[in-house]
Structures are given as structure tokens and as C-alpha cells.
Protein backbone atom coordinates (compact mmCIF):
# COMPACT_ATOMS: atom_id res chain seq x y z
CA UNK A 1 167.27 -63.21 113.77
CA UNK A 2 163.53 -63.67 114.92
CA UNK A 3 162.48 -67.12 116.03
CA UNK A 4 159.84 -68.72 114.08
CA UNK A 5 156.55 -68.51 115.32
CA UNK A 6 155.35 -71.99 115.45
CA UNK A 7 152.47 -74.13 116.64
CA UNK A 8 151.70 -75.14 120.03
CA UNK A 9 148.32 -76.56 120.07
CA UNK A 10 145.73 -77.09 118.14
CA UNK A 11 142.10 -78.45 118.84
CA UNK A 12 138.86 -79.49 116.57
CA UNK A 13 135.94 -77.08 117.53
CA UNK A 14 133.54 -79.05 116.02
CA UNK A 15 132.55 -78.76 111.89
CA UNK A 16 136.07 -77.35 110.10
CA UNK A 17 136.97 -75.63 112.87
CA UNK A 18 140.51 -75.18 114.26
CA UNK A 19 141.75 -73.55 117.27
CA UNK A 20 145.49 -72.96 117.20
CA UNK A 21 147.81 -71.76 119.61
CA UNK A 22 151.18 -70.42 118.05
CA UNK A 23 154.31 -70.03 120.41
CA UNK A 24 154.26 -65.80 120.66
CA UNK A 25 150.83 -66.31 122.59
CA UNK A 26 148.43 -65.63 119.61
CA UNK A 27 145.14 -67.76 119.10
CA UNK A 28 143.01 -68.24 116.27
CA UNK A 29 140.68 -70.44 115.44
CA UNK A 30 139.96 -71.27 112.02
CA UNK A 31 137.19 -72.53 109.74
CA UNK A 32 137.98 -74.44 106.69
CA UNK A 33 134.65 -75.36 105.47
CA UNK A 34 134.43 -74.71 101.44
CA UNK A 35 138.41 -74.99 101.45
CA UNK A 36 139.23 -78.45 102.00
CA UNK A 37 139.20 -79.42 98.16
CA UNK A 38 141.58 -80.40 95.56
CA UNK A 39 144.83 -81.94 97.43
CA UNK A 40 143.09 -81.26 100.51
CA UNK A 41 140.20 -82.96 100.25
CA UNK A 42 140.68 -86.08 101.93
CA UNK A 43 140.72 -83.82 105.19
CA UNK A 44 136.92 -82.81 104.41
CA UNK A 45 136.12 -86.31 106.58
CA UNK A 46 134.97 -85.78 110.72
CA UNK A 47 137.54 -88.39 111.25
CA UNK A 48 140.25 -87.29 109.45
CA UNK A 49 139.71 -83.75 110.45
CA UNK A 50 139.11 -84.88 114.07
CA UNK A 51 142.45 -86.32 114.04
CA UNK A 52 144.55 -82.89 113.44
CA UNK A 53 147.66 -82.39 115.62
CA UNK A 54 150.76 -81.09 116.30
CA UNK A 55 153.83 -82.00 114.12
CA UNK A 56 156.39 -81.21 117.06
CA UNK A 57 159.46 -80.97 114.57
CA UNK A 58 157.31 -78.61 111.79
CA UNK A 59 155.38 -76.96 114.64
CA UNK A 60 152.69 -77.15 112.26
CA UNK A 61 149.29 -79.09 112.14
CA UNK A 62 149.11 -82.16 110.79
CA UNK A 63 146.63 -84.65 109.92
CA UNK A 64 146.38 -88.78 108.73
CA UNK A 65 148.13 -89.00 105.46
CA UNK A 66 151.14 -86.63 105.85
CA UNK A 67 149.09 -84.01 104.85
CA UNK A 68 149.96 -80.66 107.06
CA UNK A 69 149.54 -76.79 106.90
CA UNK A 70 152.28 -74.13 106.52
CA UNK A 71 152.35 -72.35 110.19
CA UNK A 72 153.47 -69.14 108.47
CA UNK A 73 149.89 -69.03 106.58
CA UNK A 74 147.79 -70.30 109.89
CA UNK A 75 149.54 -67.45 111.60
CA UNK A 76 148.32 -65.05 109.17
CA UNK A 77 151.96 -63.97 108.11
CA UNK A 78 151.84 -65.58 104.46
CA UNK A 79 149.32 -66.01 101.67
CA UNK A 80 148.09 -69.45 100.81
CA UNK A 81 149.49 -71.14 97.57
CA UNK A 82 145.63 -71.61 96.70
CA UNK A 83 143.16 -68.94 96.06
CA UNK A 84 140.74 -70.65 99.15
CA UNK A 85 141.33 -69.42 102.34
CA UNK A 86 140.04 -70.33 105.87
CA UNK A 87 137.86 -67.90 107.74
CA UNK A 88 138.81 -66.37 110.87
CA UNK A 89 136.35 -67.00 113.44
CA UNK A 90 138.02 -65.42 116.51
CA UNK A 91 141.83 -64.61 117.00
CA UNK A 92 143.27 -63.25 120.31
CA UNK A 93 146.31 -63.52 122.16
CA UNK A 94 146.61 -65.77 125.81
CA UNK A 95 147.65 -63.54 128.76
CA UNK A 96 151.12 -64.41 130.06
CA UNK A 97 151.42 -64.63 134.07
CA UNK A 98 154.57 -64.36 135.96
């Protein structure tokens, strides 16, 4: 069976920008202006949003209020439960070295 590809990092870019790294190398960073509504809306804040992180046992993001994001649909490998999605901005994959 596969392991789960799961979140490593994740930084604010500024705005509703993410940048997530995912544990198989890949990068994208992520803008969730216009999407932060409904449920999510509380995250639509600079401080809230500013204070995304990791969720080491989920390997997901995760932000002030136990809200987090599924790392399948961050990855791009599943379709979110809502209509809204982010935008990618940029998505590449970090260069291993031996």
C-alpha cells in the first residue's frame, strides 16, 4: 500500500495565499481568496489566516479554531466537498540531493 502523501510545511505568502510542501516533494501554493466563506469564514481574518500550520498527526494545515484542510484536496488528488476551490498560483516539485 502507498503511503499517504501528507503535509510538511506550509507558509502565508501574504493575502490568501498558501505555500505547502507535501512529503513526495511537491509544492503548491494556493490562493483562497473568494473561498473562505460559509464554515470557513472565520479564516477570511490576516490573523487567523496568518496563523496556519502544520497539524503533525493529520499532516494537514490547520488554523485557530480546529478548523483544518483535507491534505488529499490541497494535494490536488480529491475534489473539495464545496463547489469553491482555491486557485493554483504556482505548483512544482523540490529537487532531492543525495
Amino acid at each position: 500500500m502507498a503511503a499517504l502523501v501528507r503535509v510538511q510545511d506550509v507558509d502565508v505568502l501574504g493575502g490568501r495565499v498558501l505555500r505547502i510542501v507535501f512529503s513526495d516533494g511537491l509544492v503548491r501554493e494556493l490562493d483562497f481568496a473568494g473561498v473562505l466563506t460559509g464554515v470557513l469564514a472565520a479564516l477570511d481574518d490576516d490573523e487567523v489566516f496568518g496563523a496556519a500550520s502544520v497539524d503533525e498527526v493529520a499532516g494537514t494545515v490547520c488554523f485557530p479554531g480546529g478548523i483544518d484542510f483535507d491534505p488529499d484536496v490541497l494535494h490536488g488528488d480529491a475534489a473539495a466537498a464545496t463547489s469553491l476551490q482555491p486557485s493554483l498560483v504556482r505548483e512544482y516539485r523540490l529537487e532531492h540531493t543525495t
